[in-house]
PDB file of N, CA and C in Angstrom:
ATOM      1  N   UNK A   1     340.735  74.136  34.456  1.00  0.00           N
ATOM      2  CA  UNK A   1     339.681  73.224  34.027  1.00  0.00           C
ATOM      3  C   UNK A   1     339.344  72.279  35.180  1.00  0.00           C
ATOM      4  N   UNK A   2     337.900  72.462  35.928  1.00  0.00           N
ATOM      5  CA  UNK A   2     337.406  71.322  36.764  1.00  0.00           C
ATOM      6  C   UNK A   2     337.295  69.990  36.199  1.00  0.00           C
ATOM      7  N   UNK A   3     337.537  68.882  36.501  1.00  0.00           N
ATOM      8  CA  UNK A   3     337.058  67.568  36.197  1.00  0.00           C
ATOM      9  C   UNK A   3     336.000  67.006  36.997  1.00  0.00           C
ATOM     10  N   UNK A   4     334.460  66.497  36.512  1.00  0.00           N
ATOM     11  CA  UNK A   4     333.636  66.407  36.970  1.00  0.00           C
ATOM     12  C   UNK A   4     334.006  64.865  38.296  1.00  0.00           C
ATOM     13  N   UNK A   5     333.602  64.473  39.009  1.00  0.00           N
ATOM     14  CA  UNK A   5     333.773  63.578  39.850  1.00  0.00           C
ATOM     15  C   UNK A   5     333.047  62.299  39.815  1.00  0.00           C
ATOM     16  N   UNK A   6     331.660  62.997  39.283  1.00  0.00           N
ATOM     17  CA  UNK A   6     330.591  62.245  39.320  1.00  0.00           C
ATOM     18  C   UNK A   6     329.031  62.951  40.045  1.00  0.00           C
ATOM     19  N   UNK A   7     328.262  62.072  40.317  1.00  0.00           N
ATOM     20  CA  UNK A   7     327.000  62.637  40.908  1.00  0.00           C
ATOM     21  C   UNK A   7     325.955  63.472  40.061  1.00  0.00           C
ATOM     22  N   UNK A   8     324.741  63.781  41.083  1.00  0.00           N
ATOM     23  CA  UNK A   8     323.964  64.596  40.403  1.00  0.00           C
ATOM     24  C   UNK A   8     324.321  66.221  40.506  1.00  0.00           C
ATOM     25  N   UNK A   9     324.521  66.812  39.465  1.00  0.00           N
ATOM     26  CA  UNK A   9     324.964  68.293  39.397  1.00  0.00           C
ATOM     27  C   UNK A   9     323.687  69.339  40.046  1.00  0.00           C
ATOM     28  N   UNK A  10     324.014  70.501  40.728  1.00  0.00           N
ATOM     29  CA  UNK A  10     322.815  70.891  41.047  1.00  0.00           C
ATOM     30  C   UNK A  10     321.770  71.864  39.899  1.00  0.00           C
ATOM     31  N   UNK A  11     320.669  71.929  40.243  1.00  0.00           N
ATOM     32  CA  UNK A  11     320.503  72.618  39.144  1.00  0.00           C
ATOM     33  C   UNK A  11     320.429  73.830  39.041  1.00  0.00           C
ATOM     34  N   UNK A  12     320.253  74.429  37.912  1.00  0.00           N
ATOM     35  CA  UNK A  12     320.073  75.861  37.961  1.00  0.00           C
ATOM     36  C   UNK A  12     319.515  76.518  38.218  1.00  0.00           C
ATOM     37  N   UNK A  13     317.926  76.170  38.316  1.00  0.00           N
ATOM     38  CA  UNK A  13     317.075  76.492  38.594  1.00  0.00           C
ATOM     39  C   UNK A  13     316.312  75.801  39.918  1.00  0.00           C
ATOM     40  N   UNK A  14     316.143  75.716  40.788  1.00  0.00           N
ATOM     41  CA  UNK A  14     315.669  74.600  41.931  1.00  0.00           C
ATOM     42  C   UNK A  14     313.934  75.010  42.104  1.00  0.00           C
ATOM     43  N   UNK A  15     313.090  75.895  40.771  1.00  0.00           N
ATOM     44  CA  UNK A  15     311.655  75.598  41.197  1.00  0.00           C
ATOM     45  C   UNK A  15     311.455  74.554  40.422  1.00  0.00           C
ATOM     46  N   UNK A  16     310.380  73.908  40.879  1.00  0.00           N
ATOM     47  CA  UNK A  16     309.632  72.677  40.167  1.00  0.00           C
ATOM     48  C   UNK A  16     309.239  72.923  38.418  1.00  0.00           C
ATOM     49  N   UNK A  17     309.498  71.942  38.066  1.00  0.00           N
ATOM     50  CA  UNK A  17     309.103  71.999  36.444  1.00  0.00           C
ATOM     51  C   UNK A  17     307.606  72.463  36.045  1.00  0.00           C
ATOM     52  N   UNK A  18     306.576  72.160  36.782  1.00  0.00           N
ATOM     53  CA  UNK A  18     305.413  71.854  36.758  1.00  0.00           C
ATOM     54  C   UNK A  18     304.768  70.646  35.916  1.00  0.00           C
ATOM     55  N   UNK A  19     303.799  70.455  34.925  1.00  0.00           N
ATOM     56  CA  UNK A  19     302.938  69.376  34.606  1.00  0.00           C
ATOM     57  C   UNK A  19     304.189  69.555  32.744  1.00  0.00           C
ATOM     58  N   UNK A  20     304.628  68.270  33.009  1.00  0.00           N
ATOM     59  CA  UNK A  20     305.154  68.092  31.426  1.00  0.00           C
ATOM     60  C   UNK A  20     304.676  67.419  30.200  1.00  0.00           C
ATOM     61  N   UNK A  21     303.490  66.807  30.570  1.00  0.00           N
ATOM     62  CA  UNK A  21     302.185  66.668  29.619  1.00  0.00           C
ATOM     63  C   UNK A  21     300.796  66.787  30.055  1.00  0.00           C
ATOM     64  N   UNK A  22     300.021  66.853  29.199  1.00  0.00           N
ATOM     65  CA  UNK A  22     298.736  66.625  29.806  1.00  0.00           C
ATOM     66  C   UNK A  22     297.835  65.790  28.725  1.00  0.00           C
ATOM     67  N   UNK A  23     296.888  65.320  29.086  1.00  0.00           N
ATOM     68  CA  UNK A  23     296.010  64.558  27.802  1.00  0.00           C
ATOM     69  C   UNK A  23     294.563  65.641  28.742  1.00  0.00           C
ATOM     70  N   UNK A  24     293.400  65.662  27.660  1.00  0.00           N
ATOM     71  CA  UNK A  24     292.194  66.328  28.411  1.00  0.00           C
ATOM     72  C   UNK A  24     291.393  65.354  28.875  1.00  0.00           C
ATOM     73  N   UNK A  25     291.533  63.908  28.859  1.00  0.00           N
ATOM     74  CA  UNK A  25     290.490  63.071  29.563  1.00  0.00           C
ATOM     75  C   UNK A  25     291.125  61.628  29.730  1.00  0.00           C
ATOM     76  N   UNK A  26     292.798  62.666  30.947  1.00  0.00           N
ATOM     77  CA  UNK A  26     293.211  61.388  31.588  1.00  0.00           C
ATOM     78  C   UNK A  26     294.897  61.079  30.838  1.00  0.00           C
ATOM     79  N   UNK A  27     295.846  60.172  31.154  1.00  0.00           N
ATOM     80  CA  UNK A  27     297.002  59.649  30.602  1.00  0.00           C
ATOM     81  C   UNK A  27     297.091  59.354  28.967  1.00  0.00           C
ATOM     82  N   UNK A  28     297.816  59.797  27.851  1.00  0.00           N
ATOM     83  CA  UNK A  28     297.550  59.167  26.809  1.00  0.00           C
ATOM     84  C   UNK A  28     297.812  57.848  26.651  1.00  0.00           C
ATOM     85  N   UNK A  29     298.638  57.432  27.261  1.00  0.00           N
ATOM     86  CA  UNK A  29     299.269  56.025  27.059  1.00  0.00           C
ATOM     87  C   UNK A  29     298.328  54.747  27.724  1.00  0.00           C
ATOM     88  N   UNK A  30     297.243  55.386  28.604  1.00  0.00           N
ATOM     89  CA  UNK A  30     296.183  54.095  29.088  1.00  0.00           C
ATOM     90  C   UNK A  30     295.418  53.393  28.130  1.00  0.00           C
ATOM     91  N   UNK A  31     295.184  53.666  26.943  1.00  0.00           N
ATOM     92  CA  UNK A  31     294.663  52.334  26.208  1.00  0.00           C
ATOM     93  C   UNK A  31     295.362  51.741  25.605  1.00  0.00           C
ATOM     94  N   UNK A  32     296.216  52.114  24.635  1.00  0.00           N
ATOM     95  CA  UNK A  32     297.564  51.304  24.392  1.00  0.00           C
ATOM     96  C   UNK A  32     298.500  50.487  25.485  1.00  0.00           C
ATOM     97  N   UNK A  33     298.597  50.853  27.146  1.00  0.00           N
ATOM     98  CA  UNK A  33     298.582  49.781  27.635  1.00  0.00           C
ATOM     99  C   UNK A  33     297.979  49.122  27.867  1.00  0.00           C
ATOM    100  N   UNK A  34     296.220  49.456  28.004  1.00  0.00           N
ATOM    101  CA  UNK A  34     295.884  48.470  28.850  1.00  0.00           C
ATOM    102  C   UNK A  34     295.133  47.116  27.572  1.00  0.00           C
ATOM    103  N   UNK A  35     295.603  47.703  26.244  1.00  0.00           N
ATOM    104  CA  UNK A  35     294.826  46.611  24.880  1.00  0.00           C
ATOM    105  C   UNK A  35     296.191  45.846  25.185  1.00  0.00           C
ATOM    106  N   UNK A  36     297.238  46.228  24.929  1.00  0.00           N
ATOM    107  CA  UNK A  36     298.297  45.077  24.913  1.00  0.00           C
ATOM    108  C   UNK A  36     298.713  44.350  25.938  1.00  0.00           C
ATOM    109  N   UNK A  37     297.893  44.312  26.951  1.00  0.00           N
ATOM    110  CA  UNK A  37     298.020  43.783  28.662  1.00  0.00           C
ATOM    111  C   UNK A  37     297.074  42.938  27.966  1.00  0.00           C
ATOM    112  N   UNK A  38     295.776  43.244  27.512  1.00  0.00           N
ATOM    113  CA  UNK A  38     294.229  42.609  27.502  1.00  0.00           C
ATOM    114  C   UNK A  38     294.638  41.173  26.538  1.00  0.00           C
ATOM    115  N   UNK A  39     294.904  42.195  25.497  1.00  0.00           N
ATOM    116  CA  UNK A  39     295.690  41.297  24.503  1.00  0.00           C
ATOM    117  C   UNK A  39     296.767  40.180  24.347  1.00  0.00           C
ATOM    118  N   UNK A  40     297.598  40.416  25.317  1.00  0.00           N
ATOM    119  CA  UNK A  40     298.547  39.118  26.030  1.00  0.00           C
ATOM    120  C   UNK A  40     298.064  38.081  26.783  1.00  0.00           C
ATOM    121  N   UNK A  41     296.878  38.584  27.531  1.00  0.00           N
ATOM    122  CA  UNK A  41     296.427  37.704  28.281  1.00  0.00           C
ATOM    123  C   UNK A  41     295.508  36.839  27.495  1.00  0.00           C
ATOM    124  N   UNK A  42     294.927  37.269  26.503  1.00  0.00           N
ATOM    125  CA  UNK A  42     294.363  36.164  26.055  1.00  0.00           C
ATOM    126  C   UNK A  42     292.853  36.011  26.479  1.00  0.00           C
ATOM    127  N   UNK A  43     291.757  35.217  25.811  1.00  0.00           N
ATOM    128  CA  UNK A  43     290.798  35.208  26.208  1.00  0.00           C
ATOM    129  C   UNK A  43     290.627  34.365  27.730  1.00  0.00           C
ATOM    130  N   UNK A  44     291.209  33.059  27.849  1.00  0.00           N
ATOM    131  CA  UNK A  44     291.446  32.676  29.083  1.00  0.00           C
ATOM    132  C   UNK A  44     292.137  33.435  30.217  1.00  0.00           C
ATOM    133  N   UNK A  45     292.854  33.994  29.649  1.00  0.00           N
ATOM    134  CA  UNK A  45     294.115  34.659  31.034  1.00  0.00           C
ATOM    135  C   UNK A  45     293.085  35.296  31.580  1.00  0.00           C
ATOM    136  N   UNK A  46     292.267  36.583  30.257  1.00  0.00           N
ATOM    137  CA  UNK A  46     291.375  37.572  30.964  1.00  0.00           C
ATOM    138  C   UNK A  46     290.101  36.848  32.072  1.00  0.00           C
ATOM    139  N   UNK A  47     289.617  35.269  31.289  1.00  0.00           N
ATOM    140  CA  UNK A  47     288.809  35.100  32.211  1.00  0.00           C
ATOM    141  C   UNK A  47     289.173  34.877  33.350  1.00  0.00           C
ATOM    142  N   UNK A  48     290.223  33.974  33.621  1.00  0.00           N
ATOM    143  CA  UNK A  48     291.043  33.678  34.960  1.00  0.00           C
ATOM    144  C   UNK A  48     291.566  34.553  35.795  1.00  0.00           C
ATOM    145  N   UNK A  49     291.941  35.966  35.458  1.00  0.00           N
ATOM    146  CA  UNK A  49     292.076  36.804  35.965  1.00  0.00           C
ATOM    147  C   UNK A  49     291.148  37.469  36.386  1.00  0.00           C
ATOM    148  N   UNK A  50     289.401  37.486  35.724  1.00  0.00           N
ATOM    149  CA  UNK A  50     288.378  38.089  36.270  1.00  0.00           C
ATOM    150  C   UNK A  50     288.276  37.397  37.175  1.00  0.00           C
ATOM    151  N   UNK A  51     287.913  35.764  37.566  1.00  0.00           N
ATOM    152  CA  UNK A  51     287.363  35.240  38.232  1.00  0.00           C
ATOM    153  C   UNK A  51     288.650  35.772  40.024  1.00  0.00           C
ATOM    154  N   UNK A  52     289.494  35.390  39.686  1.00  0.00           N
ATOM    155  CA  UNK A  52     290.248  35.732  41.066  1.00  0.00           C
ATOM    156  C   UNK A  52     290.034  36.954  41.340  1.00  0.00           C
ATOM    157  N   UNK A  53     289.989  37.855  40.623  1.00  0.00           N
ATOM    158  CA  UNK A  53     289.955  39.353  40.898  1.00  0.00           C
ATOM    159  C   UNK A  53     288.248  39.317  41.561  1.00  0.00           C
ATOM    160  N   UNK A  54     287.633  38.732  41.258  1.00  0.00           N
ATOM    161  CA  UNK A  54     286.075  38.701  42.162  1.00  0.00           C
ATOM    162  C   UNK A  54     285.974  38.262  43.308  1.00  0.00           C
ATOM    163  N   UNK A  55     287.236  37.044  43.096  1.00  0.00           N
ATOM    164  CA  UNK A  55     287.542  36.042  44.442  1.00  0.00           C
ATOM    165  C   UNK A  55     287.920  36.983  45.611  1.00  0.00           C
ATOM    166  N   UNK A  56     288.821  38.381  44.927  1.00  0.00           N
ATOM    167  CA  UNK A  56     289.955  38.955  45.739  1.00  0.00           C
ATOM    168  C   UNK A  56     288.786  39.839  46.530  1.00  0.00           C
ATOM    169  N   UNK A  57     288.243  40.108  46.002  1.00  0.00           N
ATOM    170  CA  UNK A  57     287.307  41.775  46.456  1.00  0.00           C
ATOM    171  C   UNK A  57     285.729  40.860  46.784  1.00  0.00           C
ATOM    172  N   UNK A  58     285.761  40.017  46.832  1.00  0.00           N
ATOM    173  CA  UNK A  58     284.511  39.186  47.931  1.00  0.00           C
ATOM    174  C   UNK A  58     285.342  38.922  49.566  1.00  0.00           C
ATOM    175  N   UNK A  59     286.438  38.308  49.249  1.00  0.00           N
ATOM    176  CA  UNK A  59     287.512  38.686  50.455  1.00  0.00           C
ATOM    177  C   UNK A  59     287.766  39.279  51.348  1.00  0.00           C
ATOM    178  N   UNK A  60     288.141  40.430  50.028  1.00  0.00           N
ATOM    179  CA  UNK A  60     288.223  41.882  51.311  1.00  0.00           C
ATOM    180  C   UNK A  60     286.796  42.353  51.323  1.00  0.00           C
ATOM    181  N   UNK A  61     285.866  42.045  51.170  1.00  0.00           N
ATOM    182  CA  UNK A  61     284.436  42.571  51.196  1.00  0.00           C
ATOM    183  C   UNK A  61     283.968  42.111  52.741  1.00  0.00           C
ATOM    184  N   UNK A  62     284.719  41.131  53.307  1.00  0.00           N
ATOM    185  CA  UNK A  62     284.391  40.558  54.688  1.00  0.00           C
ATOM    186  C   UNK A  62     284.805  40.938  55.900  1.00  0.00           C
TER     187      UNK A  62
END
């Protein structure tokens, strides 16, 4: 009987898995994050965050 040591074991197979989900128009999980991001922030956060984010990309616009 071997006793394992530790580490990552190799695998059995060494080709790539390929694609382990797909959605047809994009990530499923992007609106459910991005409502509960929107949603935390609040009506102020979102405005305060637009306004710098305009600030940021007039910036680099120079």
């Amino acid at each position: 009987m071997k006793i394992s040591t530790g580490g990552i074991p190799a695998p059995e197979n060494p080709q790539p898995l390929g694609t382990i989900y797909v959605a047809p128009w994009g990530s499923t999980l992007i609106l459910p994050i991005s409502y509960t991001y929107i949603a935390m922030m609040g009506s102020q956060g979102l405005t305060d965050a637009s306004k710098i984010a305009i600030l940021n990309a007039n910036y680099m616009a120079k």
